[in-house]
Protein backbone atom coordinates (compact mmCIF):
# COMPACT_ATOMS: atom_id res chain seq x y z
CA UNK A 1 -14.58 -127.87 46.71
CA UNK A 2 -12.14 -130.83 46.35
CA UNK A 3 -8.87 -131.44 48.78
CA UNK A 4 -6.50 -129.45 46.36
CA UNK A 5 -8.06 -126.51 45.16
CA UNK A 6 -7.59 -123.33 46.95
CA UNK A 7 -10.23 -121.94 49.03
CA UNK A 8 -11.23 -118.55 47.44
CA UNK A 9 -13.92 -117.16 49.69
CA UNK A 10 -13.53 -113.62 50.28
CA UNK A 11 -11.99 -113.22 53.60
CA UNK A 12 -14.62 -111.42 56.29
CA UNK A 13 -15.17 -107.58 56.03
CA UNK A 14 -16.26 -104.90 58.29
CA UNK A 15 -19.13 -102.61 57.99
CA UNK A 16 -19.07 -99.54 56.62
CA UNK A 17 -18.87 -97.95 53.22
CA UNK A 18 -15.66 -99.66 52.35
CA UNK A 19 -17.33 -103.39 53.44
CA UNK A 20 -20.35 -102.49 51.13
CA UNK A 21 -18.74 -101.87 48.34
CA UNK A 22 -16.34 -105.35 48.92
CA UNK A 23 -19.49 -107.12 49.29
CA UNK A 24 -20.72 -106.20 45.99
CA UNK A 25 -17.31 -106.76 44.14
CA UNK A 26 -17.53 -110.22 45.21
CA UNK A 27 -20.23 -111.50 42.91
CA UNK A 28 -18.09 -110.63 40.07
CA UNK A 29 -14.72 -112.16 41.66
CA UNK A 30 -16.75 -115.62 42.38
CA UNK A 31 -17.57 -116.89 39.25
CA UNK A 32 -15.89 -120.35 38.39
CA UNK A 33 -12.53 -119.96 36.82
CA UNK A 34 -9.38 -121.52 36.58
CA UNK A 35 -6.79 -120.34 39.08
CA UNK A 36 -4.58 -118.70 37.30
CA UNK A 37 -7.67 -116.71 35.62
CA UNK A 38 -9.35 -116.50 39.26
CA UNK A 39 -5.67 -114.31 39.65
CA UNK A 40 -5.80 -112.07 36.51
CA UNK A 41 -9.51 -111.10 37.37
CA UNK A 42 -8.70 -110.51 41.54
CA UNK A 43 -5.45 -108.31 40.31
CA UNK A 44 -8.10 -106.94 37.77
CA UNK A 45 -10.38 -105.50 40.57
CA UNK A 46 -8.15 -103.71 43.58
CA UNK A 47 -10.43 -102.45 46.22
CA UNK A 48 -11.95 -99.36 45.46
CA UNK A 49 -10.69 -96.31 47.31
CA UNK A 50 -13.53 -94.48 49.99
CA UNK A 51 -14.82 -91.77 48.60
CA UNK A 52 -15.66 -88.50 51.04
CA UNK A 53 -19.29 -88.24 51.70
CA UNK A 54 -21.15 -85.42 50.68
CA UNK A 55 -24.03 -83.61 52.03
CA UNK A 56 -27.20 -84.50 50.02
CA UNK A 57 -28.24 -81.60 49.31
CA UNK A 58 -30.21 -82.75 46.09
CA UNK A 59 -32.00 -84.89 48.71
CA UNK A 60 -32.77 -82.31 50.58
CA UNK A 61 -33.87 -80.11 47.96
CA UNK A 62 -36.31 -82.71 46.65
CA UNK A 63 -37.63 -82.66 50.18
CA UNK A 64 -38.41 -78.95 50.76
CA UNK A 65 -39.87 -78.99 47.38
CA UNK A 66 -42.03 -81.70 48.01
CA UNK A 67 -43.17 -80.04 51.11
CA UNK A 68 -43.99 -76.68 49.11
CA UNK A 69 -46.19 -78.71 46.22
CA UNK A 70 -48.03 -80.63 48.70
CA UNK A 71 -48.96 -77.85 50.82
CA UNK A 72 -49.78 -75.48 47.61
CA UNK A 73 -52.14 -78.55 46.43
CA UNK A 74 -53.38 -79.05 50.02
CA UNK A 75 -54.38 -74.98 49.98
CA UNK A 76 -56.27 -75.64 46.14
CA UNK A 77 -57.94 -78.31 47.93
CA UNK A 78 -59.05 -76.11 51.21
CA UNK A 79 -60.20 -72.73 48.81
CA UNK A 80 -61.88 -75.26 45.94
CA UNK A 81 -63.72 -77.39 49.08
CA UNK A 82 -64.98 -74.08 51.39
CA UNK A 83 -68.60 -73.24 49.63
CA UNK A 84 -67.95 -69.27 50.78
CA UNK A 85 -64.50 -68.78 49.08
CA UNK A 86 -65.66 -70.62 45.70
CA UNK A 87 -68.91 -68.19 45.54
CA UNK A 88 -66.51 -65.59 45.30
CA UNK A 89 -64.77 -66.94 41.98
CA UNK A 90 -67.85 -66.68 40.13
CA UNK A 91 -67.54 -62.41 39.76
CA UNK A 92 -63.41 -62.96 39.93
CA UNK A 93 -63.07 -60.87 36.53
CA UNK A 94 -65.39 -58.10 37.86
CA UNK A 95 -63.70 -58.17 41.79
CA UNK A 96 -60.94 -60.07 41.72
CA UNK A 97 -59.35 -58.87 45.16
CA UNK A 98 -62.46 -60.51 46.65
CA UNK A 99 -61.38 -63.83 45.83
CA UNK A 100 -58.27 -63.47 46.39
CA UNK A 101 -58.88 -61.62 49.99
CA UNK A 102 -61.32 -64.95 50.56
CA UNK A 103 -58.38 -67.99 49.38
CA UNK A 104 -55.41 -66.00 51.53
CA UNK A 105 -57.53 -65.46 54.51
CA UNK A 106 -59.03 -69.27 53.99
CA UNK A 107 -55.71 -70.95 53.76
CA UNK A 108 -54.21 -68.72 56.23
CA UNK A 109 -56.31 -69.29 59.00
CA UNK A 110 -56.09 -73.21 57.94
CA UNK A 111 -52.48 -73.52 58.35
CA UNK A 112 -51.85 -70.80 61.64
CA UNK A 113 -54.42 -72.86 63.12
CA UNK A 114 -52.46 -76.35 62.34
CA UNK A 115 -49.11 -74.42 63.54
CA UNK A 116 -50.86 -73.53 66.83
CA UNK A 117 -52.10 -76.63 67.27
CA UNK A 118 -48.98 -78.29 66.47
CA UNK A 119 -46.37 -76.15 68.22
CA UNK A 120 -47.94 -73.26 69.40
CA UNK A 121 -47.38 -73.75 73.14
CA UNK A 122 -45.89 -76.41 75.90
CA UNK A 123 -49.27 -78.55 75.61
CA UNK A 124 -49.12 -78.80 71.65
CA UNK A 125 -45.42 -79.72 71.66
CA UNK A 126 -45.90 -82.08 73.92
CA UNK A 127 -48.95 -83.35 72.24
CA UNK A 128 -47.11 -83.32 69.08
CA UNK A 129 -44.21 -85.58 70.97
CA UNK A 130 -46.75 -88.34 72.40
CA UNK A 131 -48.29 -88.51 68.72
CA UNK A 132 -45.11 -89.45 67.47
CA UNK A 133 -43.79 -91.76 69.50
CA UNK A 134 -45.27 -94.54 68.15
CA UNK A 135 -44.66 -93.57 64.78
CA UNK A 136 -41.38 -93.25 65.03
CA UNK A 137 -41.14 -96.53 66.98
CA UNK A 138 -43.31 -98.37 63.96
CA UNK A 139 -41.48 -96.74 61.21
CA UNK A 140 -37.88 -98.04 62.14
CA UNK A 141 -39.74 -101.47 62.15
CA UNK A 142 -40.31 -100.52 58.62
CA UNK A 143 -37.06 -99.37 57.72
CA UNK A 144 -34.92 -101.65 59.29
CA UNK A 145 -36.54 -104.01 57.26
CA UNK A 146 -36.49 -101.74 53.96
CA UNK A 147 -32.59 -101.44 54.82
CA UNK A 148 -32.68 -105.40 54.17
CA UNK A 149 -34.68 -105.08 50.91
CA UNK A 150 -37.54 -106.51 52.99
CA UNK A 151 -41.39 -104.75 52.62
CA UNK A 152 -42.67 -104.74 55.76
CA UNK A 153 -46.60 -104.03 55.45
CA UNK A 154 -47.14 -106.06 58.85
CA UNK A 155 -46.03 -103.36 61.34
CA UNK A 156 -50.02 -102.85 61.80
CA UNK A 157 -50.29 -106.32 63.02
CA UNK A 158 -47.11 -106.49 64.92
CA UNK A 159 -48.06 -103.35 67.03
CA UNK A 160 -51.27 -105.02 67.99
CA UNK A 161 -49.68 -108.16 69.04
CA UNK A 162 -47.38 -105.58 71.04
CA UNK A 163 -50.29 -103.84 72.31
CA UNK A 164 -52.09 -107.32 73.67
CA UNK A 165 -49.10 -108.61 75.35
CA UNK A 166 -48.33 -105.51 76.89
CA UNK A 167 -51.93 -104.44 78.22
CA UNK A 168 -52.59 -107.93 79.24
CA UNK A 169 -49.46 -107.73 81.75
CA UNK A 170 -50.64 -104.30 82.50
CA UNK A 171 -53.76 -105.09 83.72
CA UNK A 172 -53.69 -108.80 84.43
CA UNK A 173 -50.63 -108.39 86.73
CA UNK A 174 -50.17 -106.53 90.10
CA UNK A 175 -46.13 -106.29 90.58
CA UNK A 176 -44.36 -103.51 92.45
CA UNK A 177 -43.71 -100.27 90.23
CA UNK A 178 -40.95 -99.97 87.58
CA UNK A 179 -40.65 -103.53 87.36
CA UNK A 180 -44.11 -104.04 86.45
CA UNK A 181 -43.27 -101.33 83.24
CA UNK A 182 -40.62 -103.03 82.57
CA UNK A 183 -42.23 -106.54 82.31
CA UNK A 184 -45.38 -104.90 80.42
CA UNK A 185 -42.59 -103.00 77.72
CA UNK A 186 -40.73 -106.96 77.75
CA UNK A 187 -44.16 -108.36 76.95
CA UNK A 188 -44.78 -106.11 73.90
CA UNK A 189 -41.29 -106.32 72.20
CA UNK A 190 -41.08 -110.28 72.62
CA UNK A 191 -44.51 -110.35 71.09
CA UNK A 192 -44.36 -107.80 68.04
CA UNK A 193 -40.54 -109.58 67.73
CA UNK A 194 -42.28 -113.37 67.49
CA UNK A 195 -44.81 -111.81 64.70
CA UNK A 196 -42.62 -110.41 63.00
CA UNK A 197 -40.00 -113.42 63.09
CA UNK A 198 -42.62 -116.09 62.05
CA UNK A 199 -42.97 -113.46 58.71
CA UNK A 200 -38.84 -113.67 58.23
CA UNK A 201 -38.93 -117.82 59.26
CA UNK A 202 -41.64 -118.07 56.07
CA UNK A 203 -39.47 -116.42 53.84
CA UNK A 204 -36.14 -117.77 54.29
CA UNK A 205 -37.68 -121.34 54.81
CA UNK A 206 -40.36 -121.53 52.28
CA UNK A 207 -39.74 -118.25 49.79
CA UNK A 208 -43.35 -116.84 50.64
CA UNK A 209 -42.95 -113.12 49.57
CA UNK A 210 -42.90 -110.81 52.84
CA UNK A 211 -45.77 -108.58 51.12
CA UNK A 212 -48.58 -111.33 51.52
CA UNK A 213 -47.55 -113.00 54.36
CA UNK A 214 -47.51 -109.78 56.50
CA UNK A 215 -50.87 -108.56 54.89
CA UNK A 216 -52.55 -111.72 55.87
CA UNK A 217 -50.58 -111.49 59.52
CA UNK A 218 -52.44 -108.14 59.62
CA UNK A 219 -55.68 -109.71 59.28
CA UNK A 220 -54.64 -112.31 61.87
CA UNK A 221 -53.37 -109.92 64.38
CA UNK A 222 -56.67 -108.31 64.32
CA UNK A 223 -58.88 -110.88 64.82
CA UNK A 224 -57.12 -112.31 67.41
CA UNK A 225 -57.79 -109.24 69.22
CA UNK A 226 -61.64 -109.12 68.47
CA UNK A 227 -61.58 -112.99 69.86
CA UNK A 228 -59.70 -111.73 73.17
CA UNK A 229 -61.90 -109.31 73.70
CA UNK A 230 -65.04 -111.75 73.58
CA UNK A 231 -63.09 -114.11 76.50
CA UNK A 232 -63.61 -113.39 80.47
CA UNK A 233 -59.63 -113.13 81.02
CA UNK A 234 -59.64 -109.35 78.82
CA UNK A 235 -63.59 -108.50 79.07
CA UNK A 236 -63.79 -105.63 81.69
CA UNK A 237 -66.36 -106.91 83.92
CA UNK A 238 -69.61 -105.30 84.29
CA UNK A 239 -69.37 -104.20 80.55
CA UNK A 240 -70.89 -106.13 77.57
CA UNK A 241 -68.64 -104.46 74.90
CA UNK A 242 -65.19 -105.56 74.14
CA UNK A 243 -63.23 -103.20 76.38
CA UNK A 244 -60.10 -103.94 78.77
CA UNK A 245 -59.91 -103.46 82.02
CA UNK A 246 -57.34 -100.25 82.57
CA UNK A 247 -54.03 -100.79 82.68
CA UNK A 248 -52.48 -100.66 86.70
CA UNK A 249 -51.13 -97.20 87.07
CA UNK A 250 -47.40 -99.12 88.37
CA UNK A 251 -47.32 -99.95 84.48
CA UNK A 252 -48.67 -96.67 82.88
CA UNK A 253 -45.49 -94.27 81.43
CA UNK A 254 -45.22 -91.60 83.72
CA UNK A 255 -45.23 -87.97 81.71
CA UNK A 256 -44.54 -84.44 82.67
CA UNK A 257 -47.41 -82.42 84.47
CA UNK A 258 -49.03 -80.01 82.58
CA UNK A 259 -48.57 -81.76 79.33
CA UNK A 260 -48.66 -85.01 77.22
CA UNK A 261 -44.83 -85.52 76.94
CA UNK A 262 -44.75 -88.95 78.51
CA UNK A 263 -41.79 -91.74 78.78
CA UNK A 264 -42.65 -93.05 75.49
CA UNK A 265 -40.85 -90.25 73.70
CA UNK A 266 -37.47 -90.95 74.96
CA UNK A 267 -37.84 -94.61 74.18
CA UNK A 268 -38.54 -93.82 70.44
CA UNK A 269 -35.32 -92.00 70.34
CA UNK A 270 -33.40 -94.30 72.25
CA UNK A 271 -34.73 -96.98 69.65
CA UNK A 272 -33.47 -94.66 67.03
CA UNK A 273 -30.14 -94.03 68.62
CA UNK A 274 -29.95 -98.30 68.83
CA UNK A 275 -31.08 -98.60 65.19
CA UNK A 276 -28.35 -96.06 63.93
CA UNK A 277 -25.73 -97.89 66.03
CA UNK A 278 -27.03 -101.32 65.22
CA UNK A 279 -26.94 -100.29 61.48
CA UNK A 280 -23.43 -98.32 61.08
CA UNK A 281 -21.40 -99.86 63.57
CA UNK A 282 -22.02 -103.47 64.18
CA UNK A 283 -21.80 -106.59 62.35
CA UNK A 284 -25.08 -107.49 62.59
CA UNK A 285 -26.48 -104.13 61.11
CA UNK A 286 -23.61 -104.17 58.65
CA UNK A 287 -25.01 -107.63 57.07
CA UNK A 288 -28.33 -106.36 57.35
CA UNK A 289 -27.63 -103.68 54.45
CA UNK A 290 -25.07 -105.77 52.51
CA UNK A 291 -28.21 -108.32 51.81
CA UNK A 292 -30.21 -104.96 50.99
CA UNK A 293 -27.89 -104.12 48.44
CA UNK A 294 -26.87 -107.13 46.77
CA UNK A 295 -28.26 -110.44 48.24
CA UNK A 296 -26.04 -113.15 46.03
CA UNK A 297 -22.62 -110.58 47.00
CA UNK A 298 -23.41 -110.86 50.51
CA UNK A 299 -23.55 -114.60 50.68
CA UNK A 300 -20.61 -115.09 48.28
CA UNK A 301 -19.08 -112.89 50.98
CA UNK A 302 -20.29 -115.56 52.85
CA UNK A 303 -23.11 -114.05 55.00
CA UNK A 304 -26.40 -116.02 55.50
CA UNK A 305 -29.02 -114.55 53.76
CA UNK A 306 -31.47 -116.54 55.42
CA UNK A 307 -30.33 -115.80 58.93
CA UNK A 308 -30.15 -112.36 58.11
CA UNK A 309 -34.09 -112.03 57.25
CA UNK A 310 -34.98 -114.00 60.29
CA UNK A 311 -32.94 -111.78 62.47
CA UNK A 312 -34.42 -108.11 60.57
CA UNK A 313 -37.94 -109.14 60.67
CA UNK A 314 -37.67 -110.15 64.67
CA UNK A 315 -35.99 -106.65 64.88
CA UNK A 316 -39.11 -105.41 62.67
CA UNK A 317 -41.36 -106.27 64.09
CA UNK A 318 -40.25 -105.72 67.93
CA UNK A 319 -40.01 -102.54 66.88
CA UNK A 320 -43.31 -102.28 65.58
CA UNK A 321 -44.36 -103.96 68.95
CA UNK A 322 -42.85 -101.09 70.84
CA UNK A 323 -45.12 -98.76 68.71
CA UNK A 324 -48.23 -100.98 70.37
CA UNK A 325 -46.63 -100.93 74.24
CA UNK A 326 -46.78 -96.92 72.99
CA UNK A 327 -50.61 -97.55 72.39
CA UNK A 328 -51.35 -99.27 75.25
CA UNK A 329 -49.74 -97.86 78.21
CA UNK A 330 -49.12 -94.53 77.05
CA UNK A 331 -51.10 -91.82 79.43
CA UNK A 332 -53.72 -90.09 77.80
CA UNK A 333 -54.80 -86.46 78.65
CA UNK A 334 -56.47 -87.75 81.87
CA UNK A 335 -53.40 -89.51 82.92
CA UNK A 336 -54.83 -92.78 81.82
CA UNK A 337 -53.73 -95.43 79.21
CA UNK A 338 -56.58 -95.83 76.50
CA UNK A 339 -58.12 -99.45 77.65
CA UNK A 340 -57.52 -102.59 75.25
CA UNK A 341 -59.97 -102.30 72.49
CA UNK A 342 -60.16 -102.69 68.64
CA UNK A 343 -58.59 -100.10 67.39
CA UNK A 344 -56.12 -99.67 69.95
CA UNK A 345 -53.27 -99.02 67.51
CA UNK A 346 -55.49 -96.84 65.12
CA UNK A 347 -53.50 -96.91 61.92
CA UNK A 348 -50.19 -96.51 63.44
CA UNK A 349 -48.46 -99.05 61.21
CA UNK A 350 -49.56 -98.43 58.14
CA UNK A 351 -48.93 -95.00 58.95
CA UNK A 352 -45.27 -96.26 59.60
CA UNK A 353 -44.96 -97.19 55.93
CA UNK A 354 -44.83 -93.71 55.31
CA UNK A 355 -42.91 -92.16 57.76
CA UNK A 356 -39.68 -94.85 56.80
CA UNK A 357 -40.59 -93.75 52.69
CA UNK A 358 -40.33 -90.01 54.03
CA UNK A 359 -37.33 -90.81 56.33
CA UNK A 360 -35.51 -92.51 53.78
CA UNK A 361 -35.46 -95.61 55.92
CA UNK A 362 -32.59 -93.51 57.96
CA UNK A 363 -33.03 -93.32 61.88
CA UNK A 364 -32.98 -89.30 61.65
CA UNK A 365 -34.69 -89.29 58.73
CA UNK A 366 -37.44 -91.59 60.28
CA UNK A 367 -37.14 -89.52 63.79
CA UNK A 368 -38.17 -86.35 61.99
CA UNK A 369 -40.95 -87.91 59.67
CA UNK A 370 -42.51 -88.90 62.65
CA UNK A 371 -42.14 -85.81 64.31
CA UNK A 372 -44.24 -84.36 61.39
CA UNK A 373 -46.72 -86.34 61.03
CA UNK A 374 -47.21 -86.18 64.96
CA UNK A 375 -47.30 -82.24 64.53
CA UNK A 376 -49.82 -83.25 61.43
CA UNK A 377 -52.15 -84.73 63.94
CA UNK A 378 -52.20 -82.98 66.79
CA UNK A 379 -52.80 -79.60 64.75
CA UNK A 380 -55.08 -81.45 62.75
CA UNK A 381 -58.14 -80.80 65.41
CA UNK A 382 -57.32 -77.31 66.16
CA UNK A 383 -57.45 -76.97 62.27
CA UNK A 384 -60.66 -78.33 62.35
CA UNK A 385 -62.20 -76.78 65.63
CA UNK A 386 -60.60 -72.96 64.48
CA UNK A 387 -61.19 -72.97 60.76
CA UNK A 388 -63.21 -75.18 59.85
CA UNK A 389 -61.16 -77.64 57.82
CA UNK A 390 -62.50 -81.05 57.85
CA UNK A 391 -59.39 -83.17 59.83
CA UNK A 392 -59.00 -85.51 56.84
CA UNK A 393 -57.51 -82.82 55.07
CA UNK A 394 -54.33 -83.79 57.40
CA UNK A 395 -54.21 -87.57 55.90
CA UNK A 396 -54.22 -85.25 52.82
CA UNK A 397 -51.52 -83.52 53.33
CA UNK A 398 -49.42 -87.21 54.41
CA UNK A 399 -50.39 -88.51 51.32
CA UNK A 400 -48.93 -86.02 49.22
CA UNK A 401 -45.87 -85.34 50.88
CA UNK A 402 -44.85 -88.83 50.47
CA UNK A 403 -46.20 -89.03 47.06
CA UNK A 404 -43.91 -86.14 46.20
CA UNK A 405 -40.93 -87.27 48.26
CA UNK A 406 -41.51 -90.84 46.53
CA UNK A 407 -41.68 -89.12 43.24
CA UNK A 408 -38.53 -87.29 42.42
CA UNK A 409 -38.92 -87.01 39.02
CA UNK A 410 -42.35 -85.99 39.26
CA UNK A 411 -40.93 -82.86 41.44
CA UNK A 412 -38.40 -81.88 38.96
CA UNK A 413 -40.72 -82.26 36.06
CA UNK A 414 -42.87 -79.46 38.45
CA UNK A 415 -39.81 -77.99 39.03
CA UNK A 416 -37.09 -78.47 36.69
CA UNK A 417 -34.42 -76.35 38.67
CA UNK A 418 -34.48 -79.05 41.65
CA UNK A 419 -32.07 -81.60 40.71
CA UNK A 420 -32.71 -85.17 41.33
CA UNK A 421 -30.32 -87.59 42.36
CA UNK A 422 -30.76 -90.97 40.90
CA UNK A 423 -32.14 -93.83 42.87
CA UNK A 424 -29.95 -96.96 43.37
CA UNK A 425 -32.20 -99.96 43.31
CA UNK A 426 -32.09 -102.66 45.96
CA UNK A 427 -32.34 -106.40 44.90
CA UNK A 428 -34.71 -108.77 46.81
CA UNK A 429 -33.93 -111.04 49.05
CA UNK A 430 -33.29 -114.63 46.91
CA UNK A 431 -35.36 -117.50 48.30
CA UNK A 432 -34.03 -120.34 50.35
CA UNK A 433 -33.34 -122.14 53.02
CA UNK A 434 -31.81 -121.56 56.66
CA UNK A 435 -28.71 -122.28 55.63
């Protein structure tokens, strides 16, 4: 910009609906023009009045629908799967009540039993709490980066890393309670935060696409773990297969007696509650979304874009990393954490994925996705153990809720009284440097 020309970078905004909409006005205002053009075109554009939110109740409706197809296709599944209730359908013209007597009392039983399981009692709520934790944990790792037009498959390996750092301090360490659960939890955030930020350091430095870099981190993560497991320092001794020592009970979360409702819980929804503030009322969260919505607008508002991808993915994936201190040092039913050992995390972040796409990459949102799928598996077994349902019918049921919630127009073309609301698309996040 030479000496005399004015300078015509926007001046800052705030966050909030208002901000976001600035932001994305500016890509239009900065395009090279003259100055008295620049003028016409600024007077041309006054700032656009905030509109009154509105309950989204098309949202909402899209929701509850997609939870009534999946479940009707999940019951097809259970009555065309059970050998007894299909024998029936083969003299349904002659004695139809048979059949039908056979597929209500078959899905029925399949879904009082996953209710039960789920919430039928202080031991399966609590259940269902503990199994969520760490989903909710992983998918704000997920959203937070979805929020930043960022796709975030490496929450799997980011928990692990979070699970490592934290059971290693668990175990390897001897401090005096509380601060030894505190160092263990510090352990797994710093080290899901570090995988996570080498992922956003890649793609603001170099341009490597966040999909393959995190996929390949995945693959990383866990063979680092199988290596650890092979040295003396996380070996239990006396054992020959790759197992941990367990965990010192100074850095175990302590949980309510009687149930599996453990510390974890309220950490998830503090991390929620941090997310939503971090998000909606602070600078940081508000240039997190304006490079979601419009990268080139945010950094002619003069935002670093670059900055702003390091910053989400160390947020990512310390989230995610919390989802692995959830792993490692949670209590189990016998009041101790599961030891270190391959599949430590299970599937927990690729479950994440899932829980963000059904939480609309919103902290409630996310909250209650995980809170479902939690209820999902914990009812899952007594689904299994009561009627007979093989427990993979539960992954079932995840993957077509979120195929239906991912699918509005596939809903509505079910169901054409549920009106979808159209889907504003989120740019990604330009290549570059760390400028």
């Amino acid at each position: 910009m030479s000496p005399e020309s004015p300078d015509t970078r926007p001046e800052p905004v705030e966050g909030g609906e208002d901000g976001l909409r600035h932001v994305q006005a500016a890509a239009a205002d900065a395009e090279p023009a003259d100055g008295p053009e620049r003028g016409r075109r600024a007077a041309s554009h006054p700032p656009a009045k905030a509109k009154p939110r509105s309950f989204p109740w098309s949202d909402l409706a899209t929701t509850l629908a997609a939870f009534v197809l999946a479940f009707f296709v999940g019951a097809l599944l259970m009555i065309f799967s059970d050998s007894a209730v299909r024998q029936t359908f083969t003299y349904f013209f002659a004695q139809p009540g048979d059949a039908l007597a056979a597929s209500v009392e078959k899905v029925g039983s399949a879904y009082s039993a996953l209710l039960q399981g789920a919430l039928g009692g202080y031991g399966p709520i609590t259940e269902t709490m503990a199994q969520s934790a760490p989903l909710i944990c992983a998918g704000l790792g997920v959203g937070i980066a979805f929020r930043a037009g960022l796709f975030n498959i490496g929450a799997q390996g980011q928990a692990i890393l979070g699970a490592i750092l934290a059971a290693y301090v668990g175990f390897a360490w001897h401090l005096p309670p509380v601060i030894h659960l505190v160092v263990a939890l510090l352990g797994g955030l710093i080290g899901g935060g570090i995988w996570g930020g080498i992922v956003g350091w890649l793609k603001a430095r170099t341009g490597a696409h966040e999909v393959i870099v995190t996929i390949m981190m995945n693959y990383i993560a866990a063979g680092l773990l199988a290596y650890l497991l092979t040295t003396t320092v996380f070996k239990r001794p006396g054992r020959t297969d790759p197992i941990s020592p367990i965990v010192d009970w100074n850095a175990t979360f302590p949980r309510l007696e009687g149930g599996q409702l453990h510390l974890g819980f309220l950490l998830a929804l503090l991390a929620a509650l941090g997310v939503w503030w971090l998000l909606d009322r602070s600078t940081t969260g508000f240039a997190i979304r304006a490079v979601g919505a419009n990268p080139h607008a945010a950094a002619t508002a003069g935002m670093s874009v670059a900055r702003t991808t390091v910053i989400t993915m160390v947020l990512a994936g310390a989230l995610a990393g919390l989802a692995g201190v959830q792993a490692a040092l949670g209590p189990t039913a016998s009041g101790v954490p599961v030891p270190l050992s391959a599949g430590i995390v299970g599937s927990i972040g690729f479950d994440a994925i899932t829980v963000a796409l059904l939480g609309r990459s919103k902290p409630l949102g996310i909250v209650l996705a995980g809170l479902l799928f939690g209820g999902l598996h914990a009812g899952g077994l007594a689904m299994q153990s009561i009627a007979q349902t093989p427990l993979t019918l539960t992954t079932v049921l995840q993957a077509l809720i979120v195929l239906f919630v991912a699918a509005p127009g596939l809903v509505h073309r079910i169901l054409p009284f549920v009106k979808v609301r159209r889907a504003r698309g989120v740019g990604p996040v330009p290549e570059g440097g760390l400028a």
